[in-house]
N, C-alpha and C. Protein backbone atom coordinates (compact mmCIF):
# COMPACT_ATOMS: atom_id res chain seq x y z
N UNK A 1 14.87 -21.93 -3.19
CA UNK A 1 15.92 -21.11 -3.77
C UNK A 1 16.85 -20.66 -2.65
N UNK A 2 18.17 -20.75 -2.90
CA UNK A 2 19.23 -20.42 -2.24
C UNK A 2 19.19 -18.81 -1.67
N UNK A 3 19.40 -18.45 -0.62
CA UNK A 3 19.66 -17.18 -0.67
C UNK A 3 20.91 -16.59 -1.15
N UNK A 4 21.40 -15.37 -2.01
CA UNK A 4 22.39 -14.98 -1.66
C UNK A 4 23.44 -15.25 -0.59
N UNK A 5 24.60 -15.42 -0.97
CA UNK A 5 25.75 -15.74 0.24
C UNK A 5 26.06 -14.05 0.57
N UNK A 6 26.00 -13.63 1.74
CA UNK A 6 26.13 -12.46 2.05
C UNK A 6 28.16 -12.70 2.28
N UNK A 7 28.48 -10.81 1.99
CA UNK A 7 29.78 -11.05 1.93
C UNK A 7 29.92 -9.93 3.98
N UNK A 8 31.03 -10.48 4.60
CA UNK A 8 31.45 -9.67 5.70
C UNK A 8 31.92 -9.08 5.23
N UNK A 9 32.30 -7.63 5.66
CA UNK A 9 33.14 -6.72 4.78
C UNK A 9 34.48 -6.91 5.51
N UNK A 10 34.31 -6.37 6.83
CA UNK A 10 35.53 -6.30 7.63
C UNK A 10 36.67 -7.63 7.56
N UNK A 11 35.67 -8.65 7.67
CA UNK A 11 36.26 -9.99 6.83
C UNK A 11 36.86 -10.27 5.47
N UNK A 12 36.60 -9.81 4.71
CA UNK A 12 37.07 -9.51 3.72
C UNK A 12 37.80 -8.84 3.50
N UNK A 13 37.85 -7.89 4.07
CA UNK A 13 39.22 -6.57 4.18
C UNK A 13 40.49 -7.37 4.56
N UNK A 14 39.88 -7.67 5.73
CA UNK A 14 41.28 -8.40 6.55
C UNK A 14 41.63 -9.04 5.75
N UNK A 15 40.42 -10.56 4.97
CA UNK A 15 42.06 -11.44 4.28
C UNK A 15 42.58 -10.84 3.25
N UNK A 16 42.00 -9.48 2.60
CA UNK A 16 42.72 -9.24 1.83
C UNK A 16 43.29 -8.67 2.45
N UNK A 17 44.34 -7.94 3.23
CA UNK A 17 45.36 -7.18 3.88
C UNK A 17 46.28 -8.41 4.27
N UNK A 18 45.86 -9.40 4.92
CA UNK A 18 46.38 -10.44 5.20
C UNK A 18 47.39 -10.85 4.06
N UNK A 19 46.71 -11.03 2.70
CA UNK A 19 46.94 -11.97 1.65
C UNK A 19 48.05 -10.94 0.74
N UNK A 20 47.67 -9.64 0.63
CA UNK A 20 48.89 -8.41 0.08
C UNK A 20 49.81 -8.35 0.95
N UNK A 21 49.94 -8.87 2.41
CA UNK A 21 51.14 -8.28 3.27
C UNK A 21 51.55 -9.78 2.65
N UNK A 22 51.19 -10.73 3.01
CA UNK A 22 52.22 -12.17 2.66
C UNK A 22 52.51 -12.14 1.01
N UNK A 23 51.81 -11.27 0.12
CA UNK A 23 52.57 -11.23 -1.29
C UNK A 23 53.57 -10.28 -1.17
N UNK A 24 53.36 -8.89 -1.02
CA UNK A 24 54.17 -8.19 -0.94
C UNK A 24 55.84 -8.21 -0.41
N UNK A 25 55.40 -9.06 0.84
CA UNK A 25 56.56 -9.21 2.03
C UNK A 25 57.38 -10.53 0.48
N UNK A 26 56.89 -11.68 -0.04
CA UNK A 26 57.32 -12.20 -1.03
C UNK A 26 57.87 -11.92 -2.04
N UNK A 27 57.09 -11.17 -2.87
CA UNK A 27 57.57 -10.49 -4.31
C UNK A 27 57.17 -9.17 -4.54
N UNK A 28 57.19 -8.29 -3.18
CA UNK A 28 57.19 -6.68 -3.73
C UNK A 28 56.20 -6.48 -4.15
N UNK A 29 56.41 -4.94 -4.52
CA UNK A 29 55.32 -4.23 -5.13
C UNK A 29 55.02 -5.00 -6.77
N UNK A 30 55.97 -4.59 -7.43
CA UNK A 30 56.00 -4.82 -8.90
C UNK A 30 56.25 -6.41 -9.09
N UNK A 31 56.48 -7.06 -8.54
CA UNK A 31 56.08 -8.74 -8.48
C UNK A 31 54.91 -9.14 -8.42
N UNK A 32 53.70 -8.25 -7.18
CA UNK A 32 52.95 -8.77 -7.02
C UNK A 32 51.55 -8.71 -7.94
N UNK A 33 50.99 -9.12 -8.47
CA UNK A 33 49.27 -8.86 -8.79
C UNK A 33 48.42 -8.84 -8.01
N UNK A 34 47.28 -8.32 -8.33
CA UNK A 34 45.96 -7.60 -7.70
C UNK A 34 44.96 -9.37 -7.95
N UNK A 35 45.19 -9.84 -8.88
CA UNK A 35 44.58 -11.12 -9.07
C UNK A 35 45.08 -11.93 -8.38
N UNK A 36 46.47 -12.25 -8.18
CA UNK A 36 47.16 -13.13 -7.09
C UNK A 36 46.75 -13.16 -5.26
N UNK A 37 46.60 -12.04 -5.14
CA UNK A 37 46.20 -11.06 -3.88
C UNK A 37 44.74 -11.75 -3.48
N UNK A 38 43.92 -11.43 -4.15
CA UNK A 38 42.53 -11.83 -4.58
C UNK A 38 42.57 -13.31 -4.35
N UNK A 39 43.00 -14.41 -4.78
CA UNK A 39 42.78 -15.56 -4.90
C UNK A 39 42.80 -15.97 -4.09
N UNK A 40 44.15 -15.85 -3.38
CA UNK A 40 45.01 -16.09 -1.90
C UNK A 40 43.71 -15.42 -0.86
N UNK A 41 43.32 -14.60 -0.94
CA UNK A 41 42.21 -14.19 0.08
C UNK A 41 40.92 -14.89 -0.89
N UNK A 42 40.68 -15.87 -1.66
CA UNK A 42 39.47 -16.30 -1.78
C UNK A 42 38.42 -15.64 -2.50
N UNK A 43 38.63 -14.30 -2.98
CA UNK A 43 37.75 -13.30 -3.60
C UNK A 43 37.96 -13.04 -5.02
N UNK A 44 37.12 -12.19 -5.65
CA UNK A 44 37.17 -11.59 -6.69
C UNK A 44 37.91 -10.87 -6.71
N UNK A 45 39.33 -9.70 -7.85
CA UNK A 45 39.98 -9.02 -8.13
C UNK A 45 39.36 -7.49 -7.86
N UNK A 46 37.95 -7.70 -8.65
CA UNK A 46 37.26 -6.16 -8.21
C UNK A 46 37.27 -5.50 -6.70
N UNK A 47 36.92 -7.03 -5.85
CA UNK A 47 36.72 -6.28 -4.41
C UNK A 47 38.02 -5.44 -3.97
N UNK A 48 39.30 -5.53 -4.49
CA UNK A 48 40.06 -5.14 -4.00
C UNK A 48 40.25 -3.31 -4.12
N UNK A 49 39.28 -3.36 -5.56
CA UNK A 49 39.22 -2.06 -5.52
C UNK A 49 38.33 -1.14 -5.20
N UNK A 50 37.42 -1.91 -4.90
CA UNK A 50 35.85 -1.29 -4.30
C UNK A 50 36.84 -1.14 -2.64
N UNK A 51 37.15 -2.01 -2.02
CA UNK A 51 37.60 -1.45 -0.78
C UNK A 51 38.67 -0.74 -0.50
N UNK A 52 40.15 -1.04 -1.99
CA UNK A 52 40.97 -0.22 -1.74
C UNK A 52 40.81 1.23 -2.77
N UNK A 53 40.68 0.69 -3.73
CA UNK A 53 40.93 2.05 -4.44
C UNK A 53 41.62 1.93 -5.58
N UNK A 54 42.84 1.17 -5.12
CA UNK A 54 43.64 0.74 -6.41
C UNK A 54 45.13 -0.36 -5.60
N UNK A 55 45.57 -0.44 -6.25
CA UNK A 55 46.73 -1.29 -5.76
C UNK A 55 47.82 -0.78 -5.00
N UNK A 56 48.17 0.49 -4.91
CA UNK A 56 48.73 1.23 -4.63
C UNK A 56 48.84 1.55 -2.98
N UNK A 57 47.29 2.00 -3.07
CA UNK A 57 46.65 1.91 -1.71
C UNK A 57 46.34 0.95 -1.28
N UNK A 58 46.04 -0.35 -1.38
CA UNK A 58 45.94 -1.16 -0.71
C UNK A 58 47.19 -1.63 -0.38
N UNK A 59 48.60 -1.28 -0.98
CA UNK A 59 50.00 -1.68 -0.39
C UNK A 59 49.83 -0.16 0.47
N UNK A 60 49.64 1.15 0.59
CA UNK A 60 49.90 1.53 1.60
C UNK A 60 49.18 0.93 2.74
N UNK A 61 48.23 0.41 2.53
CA UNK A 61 47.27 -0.23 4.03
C UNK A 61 48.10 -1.17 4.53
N UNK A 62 48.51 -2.05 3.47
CA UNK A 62 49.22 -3.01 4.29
C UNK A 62 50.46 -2.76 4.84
N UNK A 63 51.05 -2.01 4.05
CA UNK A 63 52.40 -1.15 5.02
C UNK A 63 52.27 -0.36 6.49
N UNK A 64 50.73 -0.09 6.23
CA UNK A 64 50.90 0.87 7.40
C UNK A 64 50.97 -0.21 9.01
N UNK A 65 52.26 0.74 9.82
CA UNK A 65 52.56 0.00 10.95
C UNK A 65 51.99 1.27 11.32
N UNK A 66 51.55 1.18 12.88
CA UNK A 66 50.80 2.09 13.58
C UNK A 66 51.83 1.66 14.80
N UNK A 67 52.10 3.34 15.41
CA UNK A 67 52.88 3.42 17.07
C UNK A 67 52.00 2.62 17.54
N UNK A 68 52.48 1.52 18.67
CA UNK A 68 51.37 0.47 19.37
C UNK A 68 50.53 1.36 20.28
N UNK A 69 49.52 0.47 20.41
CA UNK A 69 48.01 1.34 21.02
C UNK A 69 48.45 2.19 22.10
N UNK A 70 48.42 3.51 22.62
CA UNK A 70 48.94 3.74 24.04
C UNK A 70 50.14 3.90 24.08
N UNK A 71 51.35 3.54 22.97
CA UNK A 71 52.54 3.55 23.78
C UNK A 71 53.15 5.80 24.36
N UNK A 72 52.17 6.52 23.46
CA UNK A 72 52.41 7.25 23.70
C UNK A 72 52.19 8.01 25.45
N UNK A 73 51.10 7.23 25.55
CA UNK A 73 50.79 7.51 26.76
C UNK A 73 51.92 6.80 28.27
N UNK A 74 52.26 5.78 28.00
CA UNK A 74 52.76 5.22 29.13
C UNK A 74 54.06 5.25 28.33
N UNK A 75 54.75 5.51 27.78
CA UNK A 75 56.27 5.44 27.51
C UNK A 75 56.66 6.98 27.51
N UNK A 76 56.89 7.22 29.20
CA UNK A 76 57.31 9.09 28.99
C UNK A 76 58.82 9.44 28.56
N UNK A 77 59.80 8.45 28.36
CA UNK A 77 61.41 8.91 28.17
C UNK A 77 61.65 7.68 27.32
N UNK A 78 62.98 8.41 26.38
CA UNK A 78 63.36 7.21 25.53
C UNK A 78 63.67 5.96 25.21
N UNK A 79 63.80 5.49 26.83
CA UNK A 79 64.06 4.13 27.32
C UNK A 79 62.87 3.19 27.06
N UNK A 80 61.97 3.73 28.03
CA UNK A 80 60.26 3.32 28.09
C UNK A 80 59.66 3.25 26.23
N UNK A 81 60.34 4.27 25.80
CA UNK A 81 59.71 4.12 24.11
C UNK A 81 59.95 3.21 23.63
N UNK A 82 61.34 3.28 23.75
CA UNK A 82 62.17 2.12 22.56
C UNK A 82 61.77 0.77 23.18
N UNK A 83 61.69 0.73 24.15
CA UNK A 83 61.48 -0.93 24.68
C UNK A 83 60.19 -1.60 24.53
N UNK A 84 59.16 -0.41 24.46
CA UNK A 84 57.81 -0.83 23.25
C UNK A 84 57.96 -0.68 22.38
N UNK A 85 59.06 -0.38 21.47
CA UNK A 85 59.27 -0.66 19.88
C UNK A 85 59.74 -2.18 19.81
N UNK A 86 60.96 -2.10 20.57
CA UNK A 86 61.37 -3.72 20.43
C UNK A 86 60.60 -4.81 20.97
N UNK A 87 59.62 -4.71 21.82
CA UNK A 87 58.48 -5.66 22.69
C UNK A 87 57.64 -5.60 21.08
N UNK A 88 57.14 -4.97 20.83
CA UNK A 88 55.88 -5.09 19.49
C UNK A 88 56.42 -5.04 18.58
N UNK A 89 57.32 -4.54 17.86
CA UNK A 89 57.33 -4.05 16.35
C UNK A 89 58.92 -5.23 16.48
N UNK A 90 59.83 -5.47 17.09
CA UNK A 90 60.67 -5.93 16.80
C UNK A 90 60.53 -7.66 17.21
N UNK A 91 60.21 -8.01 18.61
CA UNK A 91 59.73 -9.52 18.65
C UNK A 91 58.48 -9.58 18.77
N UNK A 92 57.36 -8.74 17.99
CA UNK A 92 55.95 -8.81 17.60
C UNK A 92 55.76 -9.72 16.60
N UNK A 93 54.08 -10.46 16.99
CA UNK A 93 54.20 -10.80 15.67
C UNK A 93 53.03 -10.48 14.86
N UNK A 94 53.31 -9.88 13.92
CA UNK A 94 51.89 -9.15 13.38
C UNK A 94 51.69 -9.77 12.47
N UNK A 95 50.34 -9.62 13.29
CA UNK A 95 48.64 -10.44 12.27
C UNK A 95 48.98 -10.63 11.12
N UNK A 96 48.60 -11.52 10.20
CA UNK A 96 48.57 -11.39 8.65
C UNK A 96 49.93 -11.74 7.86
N UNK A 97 50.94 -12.07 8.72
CA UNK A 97 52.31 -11.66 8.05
C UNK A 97 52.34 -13.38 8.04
N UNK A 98 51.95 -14.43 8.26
CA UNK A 98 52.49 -15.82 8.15
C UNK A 98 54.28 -16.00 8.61
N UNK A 99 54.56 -15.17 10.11
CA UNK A 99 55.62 -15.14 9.82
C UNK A 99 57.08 -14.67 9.05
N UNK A 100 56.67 -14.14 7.84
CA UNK A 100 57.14 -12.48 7.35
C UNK A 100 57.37 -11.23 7.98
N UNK A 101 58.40 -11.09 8.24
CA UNK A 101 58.58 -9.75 9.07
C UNK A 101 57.82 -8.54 7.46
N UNK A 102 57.24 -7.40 8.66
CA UNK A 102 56.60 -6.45 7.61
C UNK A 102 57.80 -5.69 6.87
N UNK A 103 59.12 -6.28 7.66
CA UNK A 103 60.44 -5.35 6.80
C UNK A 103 60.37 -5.75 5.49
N UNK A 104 60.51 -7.04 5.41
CA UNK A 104 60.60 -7.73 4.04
C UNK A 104 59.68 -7.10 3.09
N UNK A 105 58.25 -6.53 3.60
CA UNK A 105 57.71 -6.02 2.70
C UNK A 105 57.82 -4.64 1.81
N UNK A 106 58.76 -4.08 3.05
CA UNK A 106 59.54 -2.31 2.76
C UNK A 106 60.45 -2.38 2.24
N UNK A 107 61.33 -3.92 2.65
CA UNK A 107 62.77 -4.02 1.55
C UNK A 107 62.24 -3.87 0.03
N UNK A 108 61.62 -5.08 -0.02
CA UNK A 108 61.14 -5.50 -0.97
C UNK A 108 60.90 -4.68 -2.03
N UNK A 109 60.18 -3.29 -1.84
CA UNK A 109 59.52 -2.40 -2.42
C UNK A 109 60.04 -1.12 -2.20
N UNK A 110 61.11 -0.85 -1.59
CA UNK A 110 62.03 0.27 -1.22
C UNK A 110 62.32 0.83 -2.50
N UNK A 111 62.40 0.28 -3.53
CA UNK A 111 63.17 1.02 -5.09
C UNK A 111 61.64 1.61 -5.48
N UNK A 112 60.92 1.66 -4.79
CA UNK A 112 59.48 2.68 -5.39
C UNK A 112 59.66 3.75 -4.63
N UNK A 113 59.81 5.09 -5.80
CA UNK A 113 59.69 6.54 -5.13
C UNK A 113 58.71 6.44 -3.75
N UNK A 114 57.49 5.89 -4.39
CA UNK A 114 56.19 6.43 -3.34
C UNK A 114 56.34 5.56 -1.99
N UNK A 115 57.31 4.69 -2.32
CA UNK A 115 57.46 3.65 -1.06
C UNK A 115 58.22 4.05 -0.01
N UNK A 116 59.42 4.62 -0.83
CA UNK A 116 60.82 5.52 -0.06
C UNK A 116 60.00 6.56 0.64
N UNK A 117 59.24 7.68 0.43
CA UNK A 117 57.94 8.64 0.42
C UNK A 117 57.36 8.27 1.92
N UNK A 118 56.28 7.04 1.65
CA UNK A 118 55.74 6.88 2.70
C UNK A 118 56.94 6.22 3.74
N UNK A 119 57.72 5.84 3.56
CA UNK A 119 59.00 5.44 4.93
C UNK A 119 59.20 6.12 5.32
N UNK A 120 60.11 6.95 4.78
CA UNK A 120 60.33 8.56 5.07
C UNK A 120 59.57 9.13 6.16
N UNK A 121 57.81 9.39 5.85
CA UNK A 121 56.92 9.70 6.59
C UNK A 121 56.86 9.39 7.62
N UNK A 122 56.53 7.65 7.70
CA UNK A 122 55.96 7.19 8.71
C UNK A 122 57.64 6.96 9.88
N UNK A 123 58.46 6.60 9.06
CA UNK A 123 59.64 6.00 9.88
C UNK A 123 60.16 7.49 10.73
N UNK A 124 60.26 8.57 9.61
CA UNK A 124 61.60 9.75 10.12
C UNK A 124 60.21 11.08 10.75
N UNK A 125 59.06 11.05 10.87
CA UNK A 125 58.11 11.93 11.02
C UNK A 125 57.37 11.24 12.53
N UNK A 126 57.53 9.88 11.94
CA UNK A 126 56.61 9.00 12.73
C UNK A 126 57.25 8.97 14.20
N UNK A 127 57.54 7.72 13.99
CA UNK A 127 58.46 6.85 15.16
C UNK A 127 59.75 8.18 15.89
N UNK A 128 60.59 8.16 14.91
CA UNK A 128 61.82 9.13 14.64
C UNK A 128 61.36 9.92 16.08
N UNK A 129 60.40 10.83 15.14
CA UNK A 129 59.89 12.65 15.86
C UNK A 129 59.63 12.51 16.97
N UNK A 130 58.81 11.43 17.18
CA UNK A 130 58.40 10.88 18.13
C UNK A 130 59.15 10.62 19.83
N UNK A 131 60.16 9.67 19.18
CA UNK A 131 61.28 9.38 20.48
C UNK A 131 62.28 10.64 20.05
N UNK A 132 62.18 11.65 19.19
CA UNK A 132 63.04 12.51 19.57
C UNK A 132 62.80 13.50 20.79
N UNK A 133 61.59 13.80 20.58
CA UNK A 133 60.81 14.61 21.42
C UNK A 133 61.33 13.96 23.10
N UNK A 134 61.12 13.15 23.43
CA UNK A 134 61.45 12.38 24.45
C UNK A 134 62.67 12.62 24.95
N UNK A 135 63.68 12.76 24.23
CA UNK A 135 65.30 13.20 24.66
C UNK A 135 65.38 14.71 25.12
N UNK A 136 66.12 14.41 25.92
CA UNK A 136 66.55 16.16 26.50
C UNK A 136 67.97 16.68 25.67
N UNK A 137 68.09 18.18 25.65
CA UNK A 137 69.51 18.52 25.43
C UNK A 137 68.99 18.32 24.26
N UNK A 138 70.61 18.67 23.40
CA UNK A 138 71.09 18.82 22.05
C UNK A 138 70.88 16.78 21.27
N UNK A 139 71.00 17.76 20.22
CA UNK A 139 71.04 16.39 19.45
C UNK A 139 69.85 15.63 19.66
N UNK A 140 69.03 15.58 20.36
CA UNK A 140 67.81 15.01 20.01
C UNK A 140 67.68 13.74 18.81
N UNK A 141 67.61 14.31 17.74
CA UNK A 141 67.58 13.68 16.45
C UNK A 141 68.20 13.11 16.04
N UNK A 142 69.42 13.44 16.34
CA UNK A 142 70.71 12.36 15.83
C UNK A 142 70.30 11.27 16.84
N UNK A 143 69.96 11.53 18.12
CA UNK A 143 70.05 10.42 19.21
C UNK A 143 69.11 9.60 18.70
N UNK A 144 67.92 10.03 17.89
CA UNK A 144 66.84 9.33 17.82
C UNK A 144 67.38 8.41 16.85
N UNK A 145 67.82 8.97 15.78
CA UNK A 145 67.96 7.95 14.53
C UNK A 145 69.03 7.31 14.93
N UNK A 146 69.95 7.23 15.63
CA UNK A 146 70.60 6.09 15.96
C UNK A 146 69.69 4.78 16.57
N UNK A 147 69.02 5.53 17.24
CA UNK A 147 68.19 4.36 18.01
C UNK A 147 67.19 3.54 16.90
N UNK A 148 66.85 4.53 15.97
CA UNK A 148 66.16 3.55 14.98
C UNK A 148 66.90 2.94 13.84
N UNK A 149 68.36 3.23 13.77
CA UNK A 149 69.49 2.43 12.98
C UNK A 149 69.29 0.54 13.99
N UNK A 150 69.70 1.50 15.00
CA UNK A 150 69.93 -0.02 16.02
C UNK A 150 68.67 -1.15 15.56
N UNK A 151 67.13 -0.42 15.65
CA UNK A 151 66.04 -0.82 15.90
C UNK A 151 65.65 -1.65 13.97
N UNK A 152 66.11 -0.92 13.11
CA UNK A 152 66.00 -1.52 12.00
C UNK A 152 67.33 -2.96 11.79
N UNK A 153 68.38 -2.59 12.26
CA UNK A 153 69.33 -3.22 11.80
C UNK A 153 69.02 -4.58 12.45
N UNK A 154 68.09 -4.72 13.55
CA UNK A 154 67.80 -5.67 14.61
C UNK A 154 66.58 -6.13 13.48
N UNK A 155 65.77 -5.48 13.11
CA UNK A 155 64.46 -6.24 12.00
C UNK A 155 65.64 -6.40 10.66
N UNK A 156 66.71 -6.32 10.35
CA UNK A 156 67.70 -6.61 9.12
C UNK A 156 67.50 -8.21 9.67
N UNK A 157 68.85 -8.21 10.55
CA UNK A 157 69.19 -9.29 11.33
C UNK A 157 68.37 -10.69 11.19
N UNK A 158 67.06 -10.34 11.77
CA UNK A 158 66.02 -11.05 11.91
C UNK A 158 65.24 -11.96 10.36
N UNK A 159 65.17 -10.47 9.92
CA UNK A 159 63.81 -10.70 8.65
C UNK A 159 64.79 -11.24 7.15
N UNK A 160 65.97 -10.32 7.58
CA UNK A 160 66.97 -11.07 6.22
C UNK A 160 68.23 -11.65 6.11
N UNK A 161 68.15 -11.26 7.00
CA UNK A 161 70.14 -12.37 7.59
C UNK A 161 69.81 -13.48 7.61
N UNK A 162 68.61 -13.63 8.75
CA UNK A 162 68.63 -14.84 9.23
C UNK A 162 68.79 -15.47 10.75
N UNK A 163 70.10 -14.26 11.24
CA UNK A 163 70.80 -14.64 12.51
C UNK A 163 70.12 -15.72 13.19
N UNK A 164 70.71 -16.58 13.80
CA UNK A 164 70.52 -17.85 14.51
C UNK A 164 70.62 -17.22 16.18
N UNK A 165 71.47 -16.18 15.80
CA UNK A 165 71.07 -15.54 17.56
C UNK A 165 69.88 -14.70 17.98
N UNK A 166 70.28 -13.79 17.34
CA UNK A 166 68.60 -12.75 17.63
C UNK A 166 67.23 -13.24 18.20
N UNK A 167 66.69 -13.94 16.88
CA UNK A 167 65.45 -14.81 16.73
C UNK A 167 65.81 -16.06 18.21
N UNK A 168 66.47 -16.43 18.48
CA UNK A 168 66.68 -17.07 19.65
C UNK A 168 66.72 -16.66 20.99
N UNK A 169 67.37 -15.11 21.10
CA UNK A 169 67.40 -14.92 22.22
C UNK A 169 66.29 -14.53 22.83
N UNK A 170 66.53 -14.14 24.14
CA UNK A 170 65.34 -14.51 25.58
C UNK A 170 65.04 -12.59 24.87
N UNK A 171 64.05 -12.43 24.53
CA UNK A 171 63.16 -11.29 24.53
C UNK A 171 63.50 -10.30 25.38
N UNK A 172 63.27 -10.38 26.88
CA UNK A 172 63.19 -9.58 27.81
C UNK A 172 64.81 -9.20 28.27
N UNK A 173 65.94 -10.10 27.60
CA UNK A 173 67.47 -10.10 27.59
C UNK A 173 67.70 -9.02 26.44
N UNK A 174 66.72 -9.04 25.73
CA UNK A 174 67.69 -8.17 24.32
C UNK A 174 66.92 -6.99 24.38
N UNK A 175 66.03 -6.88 25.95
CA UNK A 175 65.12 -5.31 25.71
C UNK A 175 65.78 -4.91 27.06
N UNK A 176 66.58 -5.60 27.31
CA UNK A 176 67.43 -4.93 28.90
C UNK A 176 68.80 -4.45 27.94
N UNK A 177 69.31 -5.02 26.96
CA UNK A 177 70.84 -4.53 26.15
C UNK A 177 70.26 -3.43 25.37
N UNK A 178 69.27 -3.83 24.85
CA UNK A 178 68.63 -2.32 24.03
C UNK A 178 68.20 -0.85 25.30
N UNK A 179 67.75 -1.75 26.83
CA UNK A 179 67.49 0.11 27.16
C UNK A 179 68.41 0.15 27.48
N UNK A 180 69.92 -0.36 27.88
CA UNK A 180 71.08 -0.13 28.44
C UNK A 180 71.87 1.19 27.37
N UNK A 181 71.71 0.93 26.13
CA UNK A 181 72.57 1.42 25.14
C UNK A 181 71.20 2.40 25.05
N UNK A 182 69.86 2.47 25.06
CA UNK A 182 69.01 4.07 25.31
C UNK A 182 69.73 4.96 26.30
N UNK A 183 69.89 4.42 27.09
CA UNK A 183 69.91 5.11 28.38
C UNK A 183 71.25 5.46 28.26
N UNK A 184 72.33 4.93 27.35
CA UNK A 184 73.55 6.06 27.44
C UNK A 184 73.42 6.95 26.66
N UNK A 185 72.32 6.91 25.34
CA UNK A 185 72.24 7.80 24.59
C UNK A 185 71.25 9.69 25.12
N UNK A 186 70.64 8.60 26.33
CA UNK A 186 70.04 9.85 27.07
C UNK A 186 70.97 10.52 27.86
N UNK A 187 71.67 10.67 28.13
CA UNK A 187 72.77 11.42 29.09
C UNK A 187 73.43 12.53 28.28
């Protein structure tokens, strides 16, 4: 007699996070199914809720971007921040996405109160508060959200334009024009 096929959990988590970020980033929140999700990761529909909870939450899991490991520690001024935003989060390429920027998955699903909600949070509380703190003098905040206008409009560019330049250029060229334009905003 066969034994039971034992399930990994953490394995399982992942492809399902994997398999909701590449639906989501596709057809949104309200496009996507919990059965579609499931298949694409190889599993049953239930597991999704034994590990997430409901559908809801398992799109906040997959939404959630986390400040990169440390950057708080070694990025002491706004320059040093932003240039680990654009090194990871802007020519990163994160796990699970098949190539899908995770914007596509926030565009996508932006017309959900709870979606606008958690952006809000994580983007203007998160990131935002974050490199505001970092600026000296007045204006702080305004300085910040410019920098994350620049920093989104650069994941626009990329994840839904298209641009033939961006996605081409030399990495370490477009994080020397990005701290150039920090660094006037710090003065």
């Amino acid at each position: 007699m066969n034994a039971p096929k034992r399930r990994d959990r953490a394995a399982t988590r992942s492809a399902l996070l994997d398999a909701a970020r590449r639906r989501f980033a596709e057809h949104g929140f309200d496009g996507t199914g919990v059965r579609e999700i499931a298949a694409d990761a190889g599993v049953d529909a239930t597991l999704i809720f034994r590990y997430f909870g409901s559908k809801q939450d398992l799109f906040d899991a997959a939404l959630a971007t986390e400040v990169p490991a440390g950057l708080g520690e070694r990025a002491a001024g706004p320059v040093e921040f932003t240039d680990a935003l654009v090194k990871e989060v802007v020519f990163g390429d994160p796990a699970g996405t098949d190539g899908e920027h995770p914007l596509l998955l926030m565009l996508r699903s932006a017309g959900r109160p709870e979606v606008r909600a958690r952006l809000h949070e994580e983007v203007c509380n998160g990131y935002l508060a974050d490199l505001a703190a970092r600026f000296d003098g007045e204006d702080a905040a305004l300085r910040a959200e410019l920098v994350g206008a620049l920093l989104l409009g650069m994941g626009v560019m990329r994840a839904v334009v298209g641009s033939p330049v961006l996605p081409a250029a030399d990495p370490e060229r477009v994080r020397a024009r990005v701290a150039a334009m920090v660094a006037a905003l710090e003065a």
